[in-house]
PDB file of N, CA and C in Angstrom:
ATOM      1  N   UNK A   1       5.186 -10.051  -7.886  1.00  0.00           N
ATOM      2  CA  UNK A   1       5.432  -9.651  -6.503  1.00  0.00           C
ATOM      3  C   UNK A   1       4.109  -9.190  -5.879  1.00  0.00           C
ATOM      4  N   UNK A   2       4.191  -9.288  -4.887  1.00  0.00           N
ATOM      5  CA  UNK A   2       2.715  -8.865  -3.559  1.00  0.00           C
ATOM      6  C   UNK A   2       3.054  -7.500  -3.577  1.00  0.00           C
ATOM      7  N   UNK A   3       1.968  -6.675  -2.802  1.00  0.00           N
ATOM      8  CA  UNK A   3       2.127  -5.350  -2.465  1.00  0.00           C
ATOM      9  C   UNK A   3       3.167  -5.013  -1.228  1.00  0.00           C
ATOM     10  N   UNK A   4       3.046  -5.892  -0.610  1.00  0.00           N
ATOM     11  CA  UNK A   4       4.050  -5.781   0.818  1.00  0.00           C
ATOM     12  C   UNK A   4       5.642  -5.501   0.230  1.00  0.00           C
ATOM     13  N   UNK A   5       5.924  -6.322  -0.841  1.00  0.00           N
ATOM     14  CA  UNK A   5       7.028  -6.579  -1.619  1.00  0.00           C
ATOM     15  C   UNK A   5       7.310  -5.464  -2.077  1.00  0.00           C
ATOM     16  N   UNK A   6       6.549  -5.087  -2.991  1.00  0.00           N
ATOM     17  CA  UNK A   6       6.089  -3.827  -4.091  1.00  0.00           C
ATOM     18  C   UNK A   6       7.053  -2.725  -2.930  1.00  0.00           C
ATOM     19  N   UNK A   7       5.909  -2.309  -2.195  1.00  0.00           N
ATOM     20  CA  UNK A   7       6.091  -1.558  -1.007  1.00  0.00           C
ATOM     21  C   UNK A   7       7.772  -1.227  -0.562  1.00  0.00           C
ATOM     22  N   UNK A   8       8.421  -2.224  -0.499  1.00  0.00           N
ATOM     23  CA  UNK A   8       9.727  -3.006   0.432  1.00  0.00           C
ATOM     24  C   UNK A   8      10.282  -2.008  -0.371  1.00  0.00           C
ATOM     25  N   UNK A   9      10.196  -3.207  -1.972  1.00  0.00           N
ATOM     26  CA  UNK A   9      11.309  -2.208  -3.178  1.00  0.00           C
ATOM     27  C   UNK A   9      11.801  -1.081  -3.289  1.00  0.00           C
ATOM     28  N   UNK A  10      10.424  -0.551  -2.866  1.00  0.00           N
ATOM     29  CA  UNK A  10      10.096   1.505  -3.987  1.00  0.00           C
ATOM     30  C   UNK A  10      10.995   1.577  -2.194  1.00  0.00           C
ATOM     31  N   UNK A  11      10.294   1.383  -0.935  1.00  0.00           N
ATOM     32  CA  UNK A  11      11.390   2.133  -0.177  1.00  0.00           C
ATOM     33  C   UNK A  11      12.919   2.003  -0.005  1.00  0.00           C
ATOM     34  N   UNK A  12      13.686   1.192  -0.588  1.00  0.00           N
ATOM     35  CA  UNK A  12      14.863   0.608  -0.481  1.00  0.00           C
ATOM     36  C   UNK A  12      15.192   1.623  -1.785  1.00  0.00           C
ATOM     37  N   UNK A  13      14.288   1.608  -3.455  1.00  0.00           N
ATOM     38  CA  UNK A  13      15.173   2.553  -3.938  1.00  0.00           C
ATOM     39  C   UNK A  13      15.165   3.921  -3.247  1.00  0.00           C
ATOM     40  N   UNK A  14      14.487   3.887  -2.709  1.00  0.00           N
ATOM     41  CA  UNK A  14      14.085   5.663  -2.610  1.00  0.00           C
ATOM     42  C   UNK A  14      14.924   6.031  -1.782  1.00  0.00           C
ATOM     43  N   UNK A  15      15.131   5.034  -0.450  1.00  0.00           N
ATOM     44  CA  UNK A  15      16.396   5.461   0.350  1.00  0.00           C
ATOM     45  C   UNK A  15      17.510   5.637  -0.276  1.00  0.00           C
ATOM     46  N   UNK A  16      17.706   4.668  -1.273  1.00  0.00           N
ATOM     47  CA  UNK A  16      19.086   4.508  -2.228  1.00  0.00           C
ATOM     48  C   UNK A  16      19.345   5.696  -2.877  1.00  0.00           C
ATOM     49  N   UNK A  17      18.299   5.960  -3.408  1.00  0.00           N
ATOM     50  CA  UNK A  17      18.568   7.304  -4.066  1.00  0.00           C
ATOM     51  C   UNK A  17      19.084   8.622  -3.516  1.00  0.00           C
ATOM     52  N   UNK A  18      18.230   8.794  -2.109  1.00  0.00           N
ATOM     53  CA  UNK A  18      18.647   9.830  -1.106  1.00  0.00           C
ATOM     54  C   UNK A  18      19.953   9.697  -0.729  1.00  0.00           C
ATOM     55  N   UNK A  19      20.520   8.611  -0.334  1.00  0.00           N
ATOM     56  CA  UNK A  19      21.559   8.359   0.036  1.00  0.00           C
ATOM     57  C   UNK A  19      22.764   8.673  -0.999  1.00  0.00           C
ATOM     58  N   UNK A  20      22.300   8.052  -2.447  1.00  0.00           N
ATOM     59  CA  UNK A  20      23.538   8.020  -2.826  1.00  0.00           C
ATOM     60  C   UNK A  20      23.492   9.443  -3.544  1.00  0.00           C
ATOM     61  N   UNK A  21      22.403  10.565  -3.648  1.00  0.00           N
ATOM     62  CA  UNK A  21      22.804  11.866  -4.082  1.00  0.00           C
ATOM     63  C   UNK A  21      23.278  12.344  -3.190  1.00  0.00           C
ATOM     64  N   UNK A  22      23.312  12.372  -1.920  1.00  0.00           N
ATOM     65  CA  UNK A  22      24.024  13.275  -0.830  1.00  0.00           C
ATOM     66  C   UNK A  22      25.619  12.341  -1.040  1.00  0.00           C
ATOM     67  N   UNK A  23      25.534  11.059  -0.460  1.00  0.00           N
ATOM     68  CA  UNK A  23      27.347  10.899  -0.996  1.00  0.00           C
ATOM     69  C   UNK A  23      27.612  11.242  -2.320  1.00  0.00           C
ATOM     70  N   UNK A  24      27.148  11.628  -3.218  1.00  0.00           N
ATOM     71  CA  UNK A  24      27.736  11.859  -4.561  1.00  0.00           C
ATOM     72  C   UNK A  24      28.301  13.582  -4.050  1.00  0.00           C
ATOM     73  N   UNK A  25      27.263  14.221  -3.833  1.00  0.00           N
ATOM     74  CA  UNK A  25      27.493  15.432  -3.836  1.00  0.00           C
ATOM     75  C   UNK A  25      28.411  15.835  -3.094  1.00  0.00           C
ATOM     76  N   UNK A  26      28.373  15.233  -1.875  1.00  0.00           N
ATOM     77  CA  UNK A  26      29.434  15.060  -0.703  1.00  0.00           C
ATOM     78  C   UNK A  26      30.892  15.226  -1.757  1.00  0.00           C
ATOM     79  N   UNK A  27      31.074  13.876  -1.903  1.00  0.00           N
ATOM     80  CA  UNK A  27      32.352  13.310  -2.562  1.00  0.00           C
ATOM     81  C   UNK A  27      32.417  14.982  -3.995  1.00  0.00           C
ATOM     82  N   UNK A  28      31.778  15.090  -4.892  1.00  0.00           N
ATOM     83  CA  UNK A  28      32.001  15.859  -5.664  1.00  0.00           C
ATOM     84  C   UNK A  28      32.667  17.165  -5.048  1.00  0.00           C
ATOM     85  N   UNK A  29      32.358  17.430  -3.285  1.00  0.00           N
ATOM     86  CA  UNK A  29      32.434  18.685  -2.963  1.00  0.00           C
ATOM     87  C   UNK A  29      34.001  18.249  -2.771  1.00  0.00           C
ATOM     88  N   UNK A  30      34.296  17.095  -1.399  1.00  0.00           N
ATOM     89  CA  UNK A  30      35.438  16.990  -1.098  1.00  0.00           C
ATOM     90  C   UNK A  30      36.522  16.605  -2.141  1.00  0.00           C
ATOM     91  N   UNK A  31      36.127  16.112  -2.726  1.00  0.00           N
ATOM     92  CA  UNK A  31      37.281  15.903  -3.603  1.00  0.00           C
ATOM     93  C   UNK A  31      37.260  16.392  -5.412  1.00  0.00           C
ATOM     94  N   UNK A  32      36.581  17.298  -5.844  1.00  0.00           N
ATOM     95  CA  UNK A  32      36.385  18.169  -6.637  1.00  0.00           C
ATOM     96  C   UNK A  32      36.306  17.521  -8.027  1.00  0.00           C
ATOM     97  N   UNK A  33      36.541  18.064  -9.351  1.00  0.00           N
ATOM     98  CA  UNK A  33      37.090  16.844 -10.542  1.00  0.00           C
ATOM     99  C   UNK A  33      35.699  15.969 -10.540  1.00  0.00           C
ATOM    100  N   UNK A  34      35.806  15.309 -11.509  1.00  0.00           N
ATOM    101  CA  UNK A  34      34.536  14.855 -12.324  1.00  0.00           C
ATOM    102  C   UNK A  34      34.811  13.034 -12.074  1.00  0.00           C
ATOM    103  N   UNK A  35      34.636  12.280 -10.858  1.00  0.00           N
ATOM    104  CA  UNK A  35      34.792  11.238 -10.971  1.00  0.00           C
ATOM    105  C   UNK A  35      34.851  10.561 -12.178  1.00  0.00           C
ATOM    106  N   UNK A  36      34.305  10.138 -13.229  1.00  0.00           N
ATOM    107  CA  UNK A  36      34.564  10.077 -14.697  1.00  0.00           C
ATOM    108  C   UNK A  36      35.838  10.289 -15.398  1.00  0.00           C
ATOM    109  N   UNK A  37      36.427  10.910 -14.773  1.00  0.00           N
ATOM    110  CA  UNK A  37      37.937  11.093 -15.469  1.00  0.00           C
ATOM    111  C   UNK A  37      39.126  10.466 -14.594  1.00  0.00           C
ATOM    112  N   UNK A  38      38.438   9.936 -13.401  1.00  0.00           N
ATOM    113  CA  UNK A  38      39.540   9.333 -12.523  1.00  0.00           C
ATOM    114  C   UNK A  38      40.083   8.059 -13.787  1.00  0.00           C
ATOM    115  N   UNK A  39      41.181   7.971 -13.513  1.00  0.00           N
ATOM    116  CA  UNK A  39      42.002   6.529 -14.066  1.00  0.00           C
ATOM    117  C   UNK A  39      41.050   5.520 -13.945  1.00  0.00           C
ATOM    118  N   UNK A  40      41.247   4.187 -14.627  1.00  0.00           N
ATOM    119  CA  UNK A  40      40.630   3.456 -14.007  1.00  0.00           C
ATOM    120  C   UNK A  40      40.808   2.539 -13.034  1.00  0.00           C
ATOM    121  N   UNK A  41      42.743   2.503 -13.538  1.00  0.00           N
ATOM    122  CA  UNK A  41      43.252   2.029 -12.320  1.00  0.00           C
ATOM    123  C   UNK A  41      43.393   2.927 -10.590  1.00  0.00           C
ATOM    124  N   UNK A  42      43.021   4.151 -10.891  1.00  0.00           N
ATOM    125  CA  UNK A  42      42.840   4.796  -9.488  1.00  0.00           C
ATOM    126  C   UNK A  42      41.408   4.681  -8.918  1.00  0.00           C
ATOM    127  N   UNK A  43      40.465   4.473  -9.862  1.00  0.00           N
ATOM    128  CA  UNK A  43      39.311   3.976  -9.170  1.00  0.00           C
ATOM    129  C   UNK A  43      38.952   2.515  -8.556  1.00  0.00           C
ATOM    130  N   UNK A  44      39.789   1.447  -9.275  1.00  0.00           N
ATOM    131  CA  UNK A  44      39.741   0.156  -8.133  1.00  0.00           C
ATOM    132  C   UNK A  44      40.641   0.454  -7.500  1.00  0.00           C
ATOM    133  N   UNK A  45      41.687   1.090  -6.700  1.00  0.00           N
ATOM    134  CA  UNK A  45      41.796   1.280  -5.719  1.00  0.00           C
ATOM    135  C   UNK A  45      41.415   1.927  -4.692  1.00  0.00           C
ATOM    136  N   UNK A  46      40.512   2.961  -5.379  1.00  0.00           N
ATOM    137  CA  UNK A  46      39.296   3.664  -4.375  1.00  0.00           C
ATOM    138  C   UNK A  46      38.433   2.282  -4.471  1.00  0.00           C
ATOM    139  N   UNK A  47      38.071   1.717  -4.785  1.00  0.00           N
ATOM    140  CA  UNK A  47      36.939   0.449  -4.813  1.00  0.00           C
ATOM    141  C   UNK A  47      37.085  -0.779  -4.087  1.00  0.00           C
ATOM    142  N   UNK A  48      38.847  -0.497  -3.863  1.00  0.00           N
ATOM    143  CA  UNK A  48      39.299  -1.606  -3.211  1.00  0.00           C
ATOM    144  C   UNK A  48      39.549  -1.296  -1.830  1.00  0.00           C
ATOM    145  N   UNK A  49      39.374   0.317  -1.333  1.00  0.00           N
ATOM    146  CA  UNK A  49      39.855   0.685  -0.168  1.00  0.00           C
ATOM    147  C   UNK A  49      38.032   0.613   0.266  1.00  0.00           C
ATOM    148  N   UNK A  50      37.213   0.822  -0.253  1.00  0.00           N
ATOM    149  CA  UNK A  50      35.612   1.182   0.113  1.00  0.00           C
ATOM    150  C   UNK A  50      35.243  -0.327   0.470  1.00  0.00           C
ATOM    151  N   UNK A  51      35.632  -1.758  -0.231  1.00  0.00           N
ATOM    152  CA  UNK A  51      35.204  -2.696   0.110  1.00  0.00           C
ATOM    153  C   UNK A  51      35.796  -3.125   1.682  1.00  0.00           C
ATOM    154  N   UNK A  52      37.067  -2.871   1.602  1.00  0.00           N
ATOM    155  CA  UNK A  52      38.025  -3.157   2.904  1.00  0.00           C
ATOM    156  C   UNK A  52      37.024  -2.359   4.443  1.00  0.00           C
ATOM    157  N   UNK A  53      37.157  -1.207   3.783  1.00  0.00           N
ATOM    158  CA  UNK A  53      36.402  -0.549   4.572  1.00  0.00           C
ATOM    159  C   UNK A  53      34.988  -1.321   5.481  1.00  0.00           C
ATOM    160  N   UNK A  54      34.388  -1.425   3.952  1.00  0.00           N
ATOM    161  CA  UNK A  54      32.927  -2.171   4.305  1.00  0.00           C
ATOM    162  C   UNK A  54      32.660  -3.316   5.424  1.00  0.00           C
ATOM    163  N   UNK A  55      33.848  -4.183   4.894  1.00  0.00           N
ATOM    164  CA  UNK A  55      34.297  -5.744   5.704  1.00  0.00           C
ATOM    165  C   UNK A  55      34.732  -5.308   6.979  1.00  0.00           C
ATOM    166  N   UNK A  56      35.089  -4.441   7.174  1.00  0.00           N
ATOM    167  CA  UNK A  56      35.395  -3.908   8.688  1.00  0.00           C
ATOM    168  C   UNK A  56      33.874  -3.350   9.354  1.00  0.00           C
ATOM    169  N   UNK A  57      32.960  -2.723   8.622  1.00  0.00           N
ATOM    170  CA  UNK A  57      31.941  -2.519   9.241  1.00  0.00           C
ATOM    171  C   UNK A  57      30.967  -3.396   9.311  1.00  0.00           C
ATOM    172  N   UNK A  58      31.314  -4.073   8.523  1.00  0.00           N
ATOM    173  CA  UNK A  58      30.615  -5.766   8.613  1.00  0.00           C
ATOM    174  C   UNK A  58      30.655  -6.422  10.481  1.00  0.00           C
ATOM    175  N   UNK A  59      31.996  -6.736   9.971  1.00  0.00           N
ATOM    176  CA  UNK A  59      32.000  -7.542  10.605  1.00  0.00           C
ATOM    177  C   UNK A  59      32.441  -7.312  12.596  1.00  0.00           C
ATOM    178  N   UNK A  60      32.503  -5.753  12.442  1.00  0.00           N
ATOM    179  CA  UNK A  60      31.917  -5.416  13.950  1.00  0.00           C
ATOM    180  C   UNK A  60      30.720  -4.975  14.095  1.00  0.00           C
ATOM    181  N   UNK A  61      29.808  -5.099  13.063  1.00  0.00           N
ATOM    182  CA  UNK A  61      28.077  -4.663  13.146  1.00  0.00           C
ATOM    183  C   UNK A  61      27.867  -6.368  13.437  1.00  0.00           C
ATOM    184  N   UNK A  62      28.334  -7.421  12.854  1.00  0.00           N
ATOM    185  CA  UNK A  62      28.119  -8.724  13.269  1.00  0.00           C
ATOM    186  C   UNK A  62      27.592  -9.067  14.528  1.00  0.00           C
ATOM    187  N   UNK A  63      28.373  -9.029  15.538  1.00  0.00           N
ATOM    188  CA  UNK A  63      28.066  -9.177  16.768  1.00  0.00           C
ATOM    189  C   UNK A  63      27.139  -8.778  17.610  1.00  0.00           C
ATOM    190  N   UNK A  64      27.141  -7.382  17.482  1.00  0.00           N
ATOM    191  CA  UNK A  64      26.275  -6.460  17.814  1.00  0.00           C
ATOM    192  C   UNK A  64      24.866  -6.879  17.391  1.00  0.00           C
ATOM    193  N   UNK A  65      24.505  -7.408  16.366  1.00  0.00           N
ATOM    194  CA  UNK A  65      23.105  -7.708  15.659  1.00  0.00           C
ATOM    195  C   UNK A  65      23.114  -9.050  16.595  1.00  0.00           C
ATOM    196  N   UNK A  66      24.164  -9.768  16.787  1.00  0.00           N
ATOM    197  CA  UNK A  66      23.737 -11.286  17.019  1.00  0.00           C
ATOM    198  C   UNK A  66      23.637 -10.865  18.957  1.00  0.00           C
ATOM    199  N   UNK A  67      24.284  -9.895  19.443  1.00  0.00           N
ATOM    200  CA  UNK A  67      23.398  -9.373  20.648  1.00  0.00           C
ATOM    201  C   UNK A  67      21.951  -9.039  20.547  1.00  0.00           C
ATOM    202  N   UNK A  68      21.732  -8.285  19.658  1.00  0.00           N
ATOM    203  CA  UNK A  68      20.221  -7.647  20.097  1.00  0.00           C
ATOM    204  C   UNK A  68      19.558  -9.048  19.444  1.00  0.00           C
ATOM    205  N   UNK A  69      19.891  -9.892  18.339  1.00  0.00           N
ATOM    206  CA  UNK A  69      18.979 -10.979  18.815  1.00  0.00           C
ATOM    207  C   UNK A  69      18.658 -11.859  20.198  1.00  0.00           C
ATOM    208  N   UNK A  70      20.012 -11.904  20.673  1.00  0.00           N
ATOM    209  CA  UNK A  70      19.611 -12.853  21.766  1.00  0.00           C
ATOM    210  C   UNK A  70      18.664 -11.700  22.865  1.00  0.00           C
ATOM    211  N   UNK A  71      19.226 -10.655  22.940  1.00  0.00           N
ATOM    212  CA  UNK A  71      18.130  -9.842  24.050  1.00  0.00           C
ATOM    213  C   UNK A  71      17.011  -9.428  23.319  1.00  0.00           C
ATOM    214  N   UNK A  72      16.302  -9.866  21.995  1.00  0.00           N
ATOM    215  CA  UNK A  72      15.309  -9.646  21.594  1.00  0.00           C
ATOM    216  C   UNK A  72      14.502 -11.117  22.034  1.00  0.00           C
ATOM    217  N   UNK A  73      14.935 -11.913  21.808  1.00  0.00           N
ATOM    218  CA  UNK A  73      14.553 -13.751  22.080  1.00  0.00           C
ATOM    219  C   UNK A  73      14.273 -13.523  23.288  1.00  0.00           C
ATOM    220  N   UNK A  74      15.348 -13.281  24.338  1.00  0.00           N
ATOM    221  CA  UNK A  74      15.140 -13.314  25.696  1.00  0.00           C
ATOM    222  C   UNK A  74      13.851 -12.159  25.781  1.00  0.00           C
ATOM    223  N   UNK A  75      13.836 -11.230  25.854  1.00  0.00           N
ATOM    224  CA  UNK A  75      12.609 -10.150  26.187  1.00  0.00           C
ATOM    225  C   UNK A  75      10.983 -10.675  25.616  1.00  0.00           C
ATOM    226  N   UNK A  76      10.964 -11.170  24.130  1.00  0.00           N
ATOM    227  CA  UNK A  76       9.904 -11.821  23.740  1.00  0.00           C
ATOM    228  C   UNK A  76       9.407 -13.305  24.468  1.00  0.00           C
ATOM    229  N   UNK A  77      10.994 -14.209  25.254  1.00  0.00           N
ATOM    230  CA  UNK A  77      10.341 -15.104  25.772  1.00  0.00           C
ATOM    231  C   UNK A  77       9.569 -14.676  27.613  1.00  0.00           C
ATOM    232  N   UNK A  78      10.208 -13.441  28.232  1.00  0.00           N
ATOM    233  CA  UNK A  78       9.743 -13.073  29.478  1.00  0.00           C
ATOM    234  C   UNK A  78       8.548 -12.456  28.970  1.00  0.00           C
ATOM    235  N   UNK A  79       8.049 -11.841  27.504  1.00  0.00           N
ATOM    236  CA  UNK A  79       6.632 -11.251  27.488  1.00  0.00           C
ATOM    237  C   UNK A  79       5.593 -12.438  27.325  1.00  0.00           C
ATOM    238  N   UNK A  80       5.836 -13.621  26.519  1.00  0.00           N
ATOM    239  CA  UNK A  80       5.321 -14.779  26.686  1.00  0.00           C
ATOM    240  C   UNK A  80       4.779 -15.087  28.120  1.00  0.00           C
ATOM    241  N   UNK A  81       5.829 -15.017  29.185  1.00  0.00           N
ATOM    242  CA  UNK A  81       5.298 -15.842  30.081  1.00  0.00           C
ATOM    243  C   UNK A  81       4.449 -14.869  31.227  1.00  0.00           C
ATOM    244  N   UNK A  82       3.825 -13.599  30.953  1.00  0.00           N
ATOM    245  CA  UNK A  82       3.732 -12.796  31.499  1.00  0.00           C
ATOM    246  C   UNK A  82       2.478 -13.050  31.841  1.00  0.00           C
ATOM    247  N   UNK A  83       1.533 -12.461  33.080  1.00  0.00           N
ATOM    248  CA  UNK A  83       0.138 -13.229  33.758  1.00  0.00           C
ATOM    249  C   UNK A  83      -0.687 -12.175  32.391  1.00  0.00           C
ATOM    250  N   UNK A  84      -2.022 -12.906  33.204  1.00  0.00           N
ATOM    251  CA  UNK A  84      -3.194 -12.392  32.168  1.00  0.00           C
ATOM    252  C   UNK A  84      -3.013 -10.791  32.547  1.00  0.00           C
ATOM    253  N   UNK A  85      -2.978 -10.205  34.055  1.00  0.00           N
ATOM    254  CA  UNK A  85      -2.848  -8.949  34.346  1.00  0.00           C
ATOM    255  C   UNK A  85      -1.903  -8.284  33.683  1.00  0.00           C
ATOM    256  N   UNK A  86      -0.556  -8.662  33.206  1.00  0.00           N
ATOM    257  CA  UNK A  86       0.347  -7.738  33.359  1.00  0.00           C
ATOM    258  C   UNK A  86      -0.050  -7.566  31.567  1.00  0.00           C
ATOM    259  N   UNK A  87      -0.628  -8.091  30.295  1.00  0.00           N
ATOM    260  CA  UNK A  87      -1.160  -8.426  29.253  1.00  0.00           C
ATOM    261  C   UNK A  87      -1.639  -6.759  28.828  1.00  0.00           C
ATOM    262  N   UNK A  88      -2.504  -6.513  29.690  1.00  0.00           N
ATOM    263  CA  UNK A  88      -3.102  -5.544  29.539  1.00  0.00           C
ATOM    264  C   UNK A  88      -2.713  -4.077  30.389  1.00  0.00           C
ATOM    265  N   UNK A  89      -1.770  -4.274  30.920  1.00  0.00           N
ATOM    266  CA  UNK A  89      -0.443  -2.889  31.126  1.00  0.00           C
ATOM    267  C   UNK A  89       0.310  -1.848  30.292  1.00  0.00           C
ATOM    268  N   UNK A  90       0.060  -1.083  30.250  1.00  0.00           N
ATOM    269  CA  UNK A  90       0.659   0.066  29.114  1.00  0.00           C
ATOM    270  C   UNK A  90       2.197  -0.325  28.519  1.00  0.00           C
ATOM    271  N   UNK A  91       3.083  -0.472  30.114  1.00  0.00           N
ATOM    272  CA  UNK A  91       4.304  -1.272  30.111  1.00  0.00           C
ATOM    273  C   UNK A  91       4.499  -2.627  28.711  1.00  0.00           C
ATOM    274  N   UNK A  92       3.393  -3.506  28.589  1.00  0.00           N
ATOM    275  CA  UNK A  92       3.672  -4.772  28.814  1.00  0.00           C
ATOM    276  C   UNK A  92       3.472  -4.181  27.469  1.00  0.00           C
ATOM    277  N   UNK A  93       2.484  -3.151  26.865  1.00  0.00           N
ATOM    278  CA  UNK A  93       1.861  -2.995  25.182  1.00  0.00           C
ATOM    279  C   UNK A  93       3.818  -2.279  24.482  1.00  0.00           C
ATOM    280  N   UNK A  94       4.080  -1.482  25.409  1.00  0.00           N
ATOM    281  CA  UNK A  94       5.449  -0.870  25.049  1.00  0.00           C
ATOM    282  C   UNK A  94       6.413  -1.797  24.812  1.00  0.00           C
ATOM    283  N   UNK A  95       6.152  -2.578  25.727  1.00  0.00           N
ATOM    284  CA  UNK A  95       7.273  -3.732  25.687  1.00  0.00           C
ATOM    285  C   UNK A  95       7.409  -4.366  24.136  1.00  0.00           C
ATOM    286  N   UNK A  96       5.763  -4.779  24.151  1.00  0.00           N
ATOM    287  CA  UNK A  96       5.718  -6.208  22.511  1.00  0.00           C
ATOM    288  C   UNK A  96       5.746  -5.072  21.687  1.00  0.00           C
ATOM    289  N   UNK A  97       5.306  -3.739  21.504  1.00  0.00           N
ATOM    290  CA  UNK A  97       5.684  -3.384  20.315  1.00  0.00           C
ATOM    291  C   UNK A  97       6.724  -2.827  20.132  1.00  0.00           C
ATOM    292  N   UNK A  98       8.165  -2.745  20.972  1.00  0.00           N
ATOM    293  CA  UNK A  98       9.170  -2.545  21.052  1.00  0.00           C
ATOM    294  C   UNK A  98      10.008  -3.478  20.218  1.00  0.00           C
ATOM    295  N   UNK A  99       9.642  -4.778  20.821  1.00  0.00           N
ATOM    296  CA  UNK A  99      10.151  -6.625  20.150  1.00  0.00           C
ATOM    297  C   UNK A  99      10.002  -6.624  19.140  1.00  0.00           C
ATOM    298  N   UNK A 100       8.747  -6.357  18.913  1.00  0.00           N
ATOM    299  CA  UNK A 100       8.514  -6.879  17.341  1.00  0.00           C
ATOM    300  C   UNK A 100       8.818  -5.283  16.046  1.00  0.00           C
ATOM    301  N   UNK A 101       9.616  -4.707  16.879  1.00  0.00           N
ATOM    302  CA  UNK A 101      10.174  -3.724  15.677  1.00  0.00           C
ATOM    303  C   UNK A 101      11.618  -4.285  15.433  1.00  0.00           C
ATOM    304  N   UNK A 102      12.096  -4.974  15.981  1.00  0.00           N
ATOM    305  CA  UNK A 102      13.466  -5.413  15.818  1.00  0.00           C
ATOM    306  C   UNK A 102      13.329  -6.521  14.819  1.00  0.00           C
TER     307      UNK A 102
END
């Protein structure tokens, strides 16, 4: 792997990690008991209610992403066509580095 890559990884675990000690701890608070001793058949149905869940946040985050692409396309193609003046506008610098964070 490249360093850019390298880079990507370590922040994806590191978020992972943050993330999943606060829901652990979370969950340990609200619902008390030593996950480990749940059934195992009561844990795929917690597993089966978390995926359901998921597919629902899926798939109304769907749209929403396939909006801000098209108003990301559209905004990058009006900075394209923009004069040599407007190039060098504080506006126009806010603008492209706005675009290209999406």
């Amino acid at each position: 792997m490249n360093q850019q890559q390298i880079d990507h990884e370590n922040q994806i675990i590191e978020e992972f990690v943050e993330d999943h000690q606060a829901k652990y701890e979370k969950g340990a608070i609200e619902h008390g008991g030593f996950l480990g001793d749940v059934p195992a058949d009561q844990l795929t149905d917690f597993a089966i209610e978390e995926v359901l869940d998921l597919a629902s946040y899926l798939y109304t985050l769907k749209p929403k992403v396939k909006a801000l692409m098209k108003f990301h396309a559209k905004i990058k193609l009006a900075l394209q066509t923009c004069s040599q003046e407007d190039l060098h506008s504080p506006l126009y610098m806010k603008l492209l580095d706005a675009v290209e964070e999406l």
